[in-house]
C-alpha atoms as a PDB file:
ATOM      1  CA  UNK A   1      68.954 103.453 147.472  1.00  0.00           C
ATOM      2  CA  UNK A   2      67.664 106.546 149.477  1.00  0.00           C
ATOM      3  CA  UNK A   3      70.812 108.744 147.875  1.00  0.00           C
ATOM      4  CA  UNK A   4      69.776 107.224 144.473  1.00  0.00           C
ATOM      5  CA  UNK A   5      66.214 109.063 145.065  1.00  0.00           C
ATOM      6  CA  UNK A   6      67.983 112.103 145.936  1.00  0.00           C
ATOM      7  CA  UNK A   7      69.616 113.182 142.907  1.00  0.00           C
ATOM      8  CA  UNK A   8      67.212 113.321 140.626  1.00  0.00           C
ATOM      9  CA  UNK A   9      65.170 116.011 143.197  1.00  0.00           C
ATOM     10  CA  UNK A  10      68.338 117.753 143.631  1.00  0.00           C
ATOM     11  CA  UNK A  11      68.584 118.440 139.850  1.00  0.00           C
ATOM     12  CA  UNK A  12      64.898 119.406 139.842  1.00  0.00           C
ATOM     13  CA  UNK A  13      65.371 121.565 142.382  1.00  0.00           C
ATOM     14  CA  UNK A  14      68.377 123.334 141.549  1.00  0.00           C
ATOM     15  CA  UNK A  15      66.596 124.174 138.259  1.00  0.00           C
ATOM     16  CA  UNK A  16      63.638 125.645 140.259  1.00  0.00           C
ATOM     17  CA  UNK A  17      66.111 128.327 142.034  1.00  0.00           C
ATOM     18  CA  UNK A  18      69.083 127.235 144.296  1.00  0.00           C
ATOM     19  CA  UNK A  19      68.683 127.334 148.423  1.00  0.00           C
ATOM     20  CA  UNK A  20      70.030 129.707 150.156  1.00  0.00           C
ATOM     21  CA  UNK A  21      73.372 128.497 151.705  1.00  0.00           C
ATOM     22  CA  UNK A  22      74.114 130.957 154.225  1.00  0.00           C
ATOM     23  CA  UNK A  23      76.744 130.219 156.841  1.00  0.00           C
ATOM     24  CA  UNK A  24      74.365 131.276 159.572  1.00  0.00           C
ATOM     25  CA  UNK A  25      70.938 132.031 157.875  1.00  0.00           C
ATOM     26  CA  UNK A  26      68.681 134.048 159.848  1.00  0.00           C
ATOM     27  CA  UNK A  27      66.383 132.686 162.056  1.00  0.00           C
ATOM     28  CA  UNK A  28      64.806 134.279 164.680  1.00  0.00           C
ATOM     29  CA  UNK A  29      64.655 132.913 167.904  1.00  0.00           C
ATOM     30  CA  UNK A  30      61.054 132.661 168.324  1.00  0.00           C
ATOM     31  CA  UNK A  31      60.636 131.513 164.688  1.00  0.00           C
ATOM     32  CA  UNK A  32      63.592 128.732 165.778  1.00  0.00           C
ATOM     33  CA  UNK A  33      61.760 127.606 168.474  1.00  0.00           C
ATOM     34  CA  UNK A  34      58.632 126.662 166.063  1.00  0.00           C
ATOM     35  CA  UNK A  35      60.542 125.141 163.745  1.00  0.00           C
ATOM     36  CA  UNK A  36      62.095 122.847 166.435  1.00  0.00           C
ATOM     37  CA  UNK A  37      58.421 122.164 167.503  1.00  0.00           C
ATOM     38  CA  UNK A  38      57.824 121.195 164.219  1.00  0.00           C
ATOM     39  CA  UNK A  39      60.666 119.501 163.501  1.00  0.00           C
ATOM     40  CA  UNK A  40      59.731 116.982 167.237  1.00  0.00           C
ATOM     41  CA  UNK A  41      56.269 116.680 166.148  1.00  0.00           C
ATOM     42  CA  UNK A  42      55.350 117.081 162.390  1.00  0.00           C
ATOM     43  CA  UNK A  43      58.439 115.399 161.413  1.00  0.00           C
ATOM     44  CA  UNK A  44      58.281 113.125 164.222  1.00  0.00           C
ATOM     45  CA  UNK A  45      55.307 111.646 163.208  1.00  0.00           C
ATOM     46  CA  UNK A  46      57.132 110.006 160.366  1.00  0.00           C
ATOM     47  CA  UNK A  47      60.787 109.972 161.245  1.00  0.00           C
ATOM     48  CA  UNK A  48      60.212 108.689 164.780  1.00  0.00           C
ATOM     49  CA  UNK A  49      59.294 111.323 168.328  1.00  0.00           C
ATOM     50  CA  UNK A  50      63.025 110.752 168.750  1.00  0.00           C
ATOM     51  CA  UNK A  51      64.113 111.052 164.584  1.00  0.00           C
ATOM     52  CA  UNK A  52      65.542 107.370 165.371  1.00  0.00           C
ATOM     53  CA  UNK A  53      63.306 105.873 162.118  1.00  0.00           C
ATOM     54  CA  UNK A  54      60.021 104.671 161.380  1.00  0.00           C
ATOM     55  CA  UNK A  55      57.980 105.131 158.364  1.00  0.00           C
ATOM     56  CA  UNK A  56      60.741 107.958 157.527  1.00  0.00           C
ATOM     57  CA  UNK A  57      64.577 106.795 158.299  1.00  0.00           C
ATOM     58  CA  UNK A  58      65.989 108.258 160.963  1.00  0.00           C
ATOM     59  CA  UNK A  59      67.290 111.667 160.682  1.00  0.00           C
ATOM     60  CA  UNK A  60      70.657 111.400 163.127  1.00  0.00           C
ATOM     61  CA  UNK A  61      73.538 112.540 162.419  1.00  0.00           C
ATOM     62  CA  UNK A  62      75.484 109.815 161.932  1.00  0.00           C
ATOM     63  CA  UNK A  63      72.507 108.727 159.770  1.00  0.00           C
ATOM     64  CA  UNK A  64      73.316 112.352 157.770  1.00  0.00           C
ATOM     65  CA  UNK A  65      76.517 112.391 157.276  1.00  0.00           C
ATOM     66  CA  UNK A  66      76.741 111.955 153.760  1.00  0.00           C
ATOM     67  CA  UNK A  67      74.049 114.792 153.163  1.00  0.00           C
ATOM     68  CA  UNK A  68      75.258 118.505 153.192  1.00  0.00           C
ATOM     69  CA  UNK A  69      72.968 120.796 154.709  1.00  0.00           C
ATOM     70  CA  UNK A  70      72.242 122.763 151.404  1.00  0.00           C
ATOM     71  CA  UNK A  71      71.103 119.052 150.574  1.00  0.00           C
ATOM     72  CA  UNK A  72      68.971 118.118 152.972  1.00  0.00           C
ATOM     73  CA  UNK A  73      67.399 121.487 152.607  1.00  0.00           C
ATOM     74  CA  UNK A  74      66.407 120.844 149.315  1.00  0.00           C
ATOM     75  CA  UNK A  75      64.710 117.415 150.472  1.00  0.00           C
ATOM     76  CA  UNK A  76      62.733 119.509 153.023  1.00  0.00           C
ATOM     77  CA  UNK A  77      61.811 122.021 150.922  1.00  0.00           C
ATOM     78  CA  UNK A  78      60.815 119.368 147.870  1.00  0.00           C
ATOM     79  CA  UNK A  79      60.101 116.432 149.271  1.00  0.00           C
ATOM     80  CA  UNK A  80      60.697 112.802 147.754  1.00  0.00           C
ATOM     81  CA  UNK A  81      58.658 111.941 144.960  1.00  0.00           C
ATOM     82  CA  UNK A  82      57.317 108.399 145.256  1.00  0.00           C
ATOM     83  CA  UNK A  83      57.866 108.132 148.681  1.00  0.00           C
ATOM     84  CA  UNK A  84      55.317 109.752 152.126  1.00  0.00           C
ATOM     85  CA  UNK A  85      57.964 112.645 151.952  1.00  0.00           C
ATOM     86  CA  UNK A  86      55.812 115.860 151.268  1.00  0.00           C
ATOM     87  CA  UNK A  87      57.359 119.090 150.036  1.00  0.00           C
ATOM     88  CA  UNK A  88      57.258 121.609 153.373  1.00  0.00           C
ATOM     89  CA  UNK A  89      58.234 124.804 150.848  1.00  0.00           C
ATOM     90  CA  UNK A  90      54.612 125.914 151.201  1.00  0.00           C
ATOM     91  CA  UNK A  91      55.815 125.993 155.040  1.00  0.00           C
ATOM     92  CA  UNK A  92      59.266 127.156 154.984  1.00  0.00           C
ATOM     93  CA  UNK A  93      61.586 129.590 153.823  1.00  0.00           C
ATOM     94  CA  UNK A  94      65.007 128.714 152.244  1.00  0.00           C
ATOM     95  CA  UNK A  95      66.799 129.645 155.307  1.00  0.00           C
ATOM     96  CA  UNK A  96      64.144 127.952 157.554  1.00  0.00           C
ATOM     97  CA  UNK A  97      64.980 124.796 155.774  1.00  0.00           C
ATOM     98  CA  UNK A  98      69.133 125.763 155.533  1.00  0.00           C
ATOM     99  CA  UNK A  99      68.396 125.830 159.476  1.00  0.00           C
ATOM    100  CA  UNK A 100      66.723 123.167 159.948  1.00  0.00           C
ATOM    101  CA  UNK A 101      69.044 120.601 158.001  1.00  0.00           C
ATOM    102  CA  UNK A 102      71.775 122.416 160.124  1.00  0.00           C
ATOM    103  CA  UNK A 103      70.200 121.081 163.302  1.00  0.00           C
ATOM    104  CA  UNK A 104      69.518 117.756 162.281  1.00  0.00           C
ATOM    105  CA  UNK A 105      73.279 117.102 161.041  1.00  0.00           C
ATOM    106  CA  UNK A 106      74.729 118.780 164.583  1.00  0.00           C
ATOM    107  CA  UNK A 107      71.725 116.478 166.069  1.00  0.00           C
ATOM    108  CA  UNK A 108      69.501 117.767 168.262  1.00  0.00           C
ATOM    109  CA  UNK A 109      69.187 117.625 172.408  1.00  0.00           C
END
């Protein structure tokens, strides 16, 4: 169901402008470290403190694994309409997002 959801945002987004799929985007370390915190807390408050589900599904890697990153970017960045997911573009740069979907599928510490 949830990768049913998916496609049609992925076709509105790619239409919008594609996201950046850098190899390693760039990220500083300080801005890293916020988006971490963000990531724990913001996201947290939906996914779970420890991403393991709740209102949100769980955002694990083995829960990920049929995402790419430049996928789960464009979720970030978009949101899911019809569902509590909010668009965080206003928040976040393509590679910000690129990064961020990178951490979630090597799963965070």
């Amino acid at each position: 169901m949830h990768r049913l959801l998916f496609l049609p945002i992925v076709g509105a987004a790619l239409s919008l402008g594609p996201v950046s799929s850098v190899a390693s985007p760039e990220v500083p370390p300080q801005r890293q470290a916020e988006l971490i915190h963000l990531l724990k807390h913001d996201c947290g408050s939906c996914h779970g403190m420890r991403l393991e589900g709740g209102l949100g599904p769980a955002l694990k890697p083995n829960r990920l694994q049929n995402w790419s990153p430049e996928q789960l970017a464009v979720t970030i960045l978009y949101g899911r309409p019809g569902t509590p997911m909010p668009p965080w573009r206003p928040f976040l740069t393509d590679s910000e997002a690129f990064w961020l979907a990178q951490q979630l599928k090597q799963g965070l510490q």
